[in-house]
C-alpha atoms as a PDB file:
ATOM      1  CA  UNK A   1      96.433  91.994  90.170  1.00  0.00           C
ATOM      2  CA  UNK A   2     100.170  91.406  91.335  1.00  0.00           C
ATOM      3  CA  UNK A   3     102.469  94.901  90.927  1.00  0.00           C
ATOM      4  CA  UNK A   4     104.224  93.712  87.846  1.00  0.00           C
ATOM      5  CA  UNK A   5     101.177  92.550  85.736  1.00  0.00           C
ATOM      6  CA  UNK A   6      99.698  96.009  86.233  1.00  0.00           C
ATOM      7  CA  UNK A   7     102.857  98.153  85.944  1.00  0.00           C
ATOM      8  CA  UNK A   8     102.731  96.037  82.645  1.00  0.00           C
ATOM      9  CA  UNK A   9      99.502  96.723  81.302  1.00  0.00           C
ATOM     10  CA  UNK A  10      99.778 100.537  82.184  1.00  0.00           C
ATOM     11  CA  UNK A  11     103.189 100.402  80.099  1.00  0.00           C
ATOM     12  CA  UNK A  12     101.021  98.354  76.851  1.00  0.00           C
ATOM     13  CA  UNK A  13      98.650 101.497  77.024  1.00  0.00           C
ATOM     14  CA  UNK A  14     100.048 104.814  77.195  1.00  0.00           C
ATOM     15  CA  UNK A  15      98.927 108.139  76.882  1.00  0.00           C
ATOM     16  CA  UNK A  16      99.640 110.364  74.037  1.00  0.00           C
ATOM     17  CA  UNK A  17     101.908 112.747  76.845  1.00  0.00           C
ATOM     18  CA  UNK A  18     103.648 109.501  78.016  1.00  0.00           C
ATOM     19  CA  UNK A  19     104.795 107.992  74.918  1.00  0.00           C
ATOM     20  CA  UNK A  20     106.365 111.414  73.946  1.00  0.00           C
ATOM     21  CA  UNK A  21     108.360 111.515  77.089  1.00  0.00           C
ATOM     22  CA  UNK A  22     109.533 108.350  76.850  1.00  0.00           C
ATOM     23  CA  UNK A  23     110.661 108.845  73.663  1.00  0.00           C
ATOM     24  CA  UNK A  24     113.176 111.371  74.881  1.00  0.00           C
ATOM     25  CA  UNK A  25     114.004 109.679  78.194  1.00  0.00           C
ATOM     26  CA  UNK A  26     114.515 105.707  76.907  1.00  0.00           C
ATOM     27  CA  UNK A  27     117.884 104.027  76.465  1.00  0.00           C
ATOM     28  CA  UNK A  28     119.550 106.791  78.591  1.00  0.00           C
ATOM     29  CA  UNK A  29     118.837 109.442  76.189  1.00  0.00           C
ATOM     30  CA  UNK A  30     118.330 112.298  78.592  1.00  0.00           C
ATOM     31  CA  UNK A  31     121.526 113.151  80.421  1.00  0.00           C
ATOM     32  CA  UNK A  32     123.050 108.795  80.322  1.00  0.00           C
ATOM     33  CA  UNK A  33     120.564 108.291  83.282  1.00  0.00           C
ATOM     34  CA  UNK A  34     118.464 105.177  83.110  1.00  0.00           C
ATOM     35  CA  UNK A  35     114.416 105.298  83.435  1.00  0.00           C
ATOM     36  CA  UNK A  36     111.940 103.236  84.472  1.00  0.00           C
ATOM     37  CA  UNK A  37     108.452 103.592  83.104  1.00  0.00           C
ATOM     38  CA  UNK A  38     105.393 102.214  85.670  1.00  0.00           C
ATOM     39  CA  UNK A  39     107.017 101.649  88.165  1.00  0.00           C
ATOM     40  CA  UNK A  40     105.780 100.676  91.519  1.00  0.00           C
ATOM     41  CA  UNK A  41     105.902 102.716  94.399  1.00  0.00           C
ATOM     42  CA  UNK A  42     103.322 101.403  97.460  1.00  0.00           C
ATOM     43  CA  UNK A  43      99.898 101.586  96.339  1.00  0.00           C
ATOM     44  CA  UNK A  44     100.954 103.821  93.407  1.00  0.00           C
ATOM     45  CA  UNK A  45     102.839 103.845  89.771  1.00  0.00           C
ATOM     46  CA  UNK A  46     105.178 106.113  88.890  1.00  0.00           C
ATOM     47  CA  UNK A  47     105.079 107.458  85.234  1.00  0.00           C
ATOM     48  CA  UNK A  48     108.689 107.442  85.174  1.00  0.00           C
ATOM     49  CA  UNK A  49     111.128 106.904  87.652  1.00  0.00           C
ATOM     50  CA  UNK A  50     115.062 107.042  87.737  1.00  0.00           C
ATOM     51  CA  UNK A  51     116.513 105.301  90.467  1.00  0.00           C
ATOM     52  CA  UNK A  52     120.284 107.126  90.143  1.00  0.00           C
ATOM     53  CA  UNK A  53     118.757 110.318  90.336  1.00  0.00           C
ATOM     54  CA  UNK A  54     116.129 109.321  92.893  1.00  0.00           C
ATOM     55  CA  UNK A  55     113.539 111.621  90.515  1.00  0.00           C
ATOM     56  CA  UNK A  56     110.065 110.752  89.875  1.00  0.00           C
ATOM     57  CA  UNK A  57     108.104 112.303  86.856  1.00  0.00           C
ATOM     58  CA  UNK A  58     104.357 111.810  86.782  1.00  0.00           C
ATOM     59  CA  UNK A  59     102.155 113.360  84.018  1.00  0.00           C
ATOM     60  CA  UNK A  60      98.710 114.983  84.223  1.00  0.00           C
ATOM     61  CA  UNK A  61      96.173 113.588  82.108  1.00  0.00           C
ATOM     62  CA  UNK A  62      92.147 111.909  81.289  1.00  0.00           C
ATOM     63  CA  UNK A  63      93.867 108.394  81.504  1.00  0.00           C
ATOM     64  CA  UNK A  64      94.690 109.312  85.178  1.00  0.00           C
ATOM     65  CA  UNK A  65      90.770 109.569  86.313  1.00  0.00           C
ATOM     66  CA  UNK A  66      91.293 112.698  88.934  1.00  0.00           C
ATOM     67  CA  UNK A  67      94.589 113.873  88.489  1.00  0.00           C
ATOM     68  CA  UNK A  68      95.094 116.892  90.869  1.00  0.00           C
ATOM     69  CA  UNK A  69      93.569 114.371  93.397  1.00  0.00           C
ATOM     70  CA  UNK A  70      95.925 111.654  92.655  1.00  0.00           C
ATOM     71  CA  UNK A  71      98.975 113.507  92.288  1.00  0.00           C
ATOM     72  CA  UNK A  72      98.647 115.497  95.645  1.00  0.00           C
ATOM     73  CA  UNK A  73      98.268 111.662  97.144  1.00  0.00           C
ATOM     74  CA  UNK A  74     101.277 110.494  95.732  1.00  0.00           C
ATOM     75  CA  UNK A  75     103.213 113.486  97.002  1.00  0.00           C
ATOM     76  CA  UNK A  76     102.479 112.638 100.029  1.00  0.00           C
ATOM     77  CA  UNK A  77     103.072 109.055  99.744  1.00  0.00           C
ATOM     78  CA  UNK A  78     106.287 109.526  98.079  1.00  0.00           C
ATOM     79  CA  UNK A  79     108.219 112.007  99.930  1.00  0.00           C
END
């Protein structure tokens, strides 16, 4: 599945944490900076992901399989 289609069907089903997160970070609500949710980095997907303040915010959670797992793999891949 190509990076976009799957960035798009993690953004169709989000978790409970995500969709209250986005609520306060959409259409530059936190601070005027702009977020991206699902977005591709490598192998990965970001939660969120602001490009002008070069921050990534990924949330815990069941939907994420093994999350301490996953997350200490994307720290590494990331920075």
């Amino acid at each position: 599945m190509p990076d976009t289609d799957r960035a798009r069907a993690l953004r169709q089903k989000p978790t409970w944490a995500e969709k209250l997160v986005w609520s306060w970070l959409r259409d530059r609500r936190f601070s005027a900076y702009k977020f991206r949710r699902g977005h591709p980095v490598g192998i990965y997907f970001l939660d969120f992901y602001c490009r002008e303040a070069s921050l990534s915010i990924e949330l815990d959670g069941g939907g994420h399989g093994f999350p301490g797992q996953l997350v200490l793999c994307q720290y590494s891949y990331v920075t």
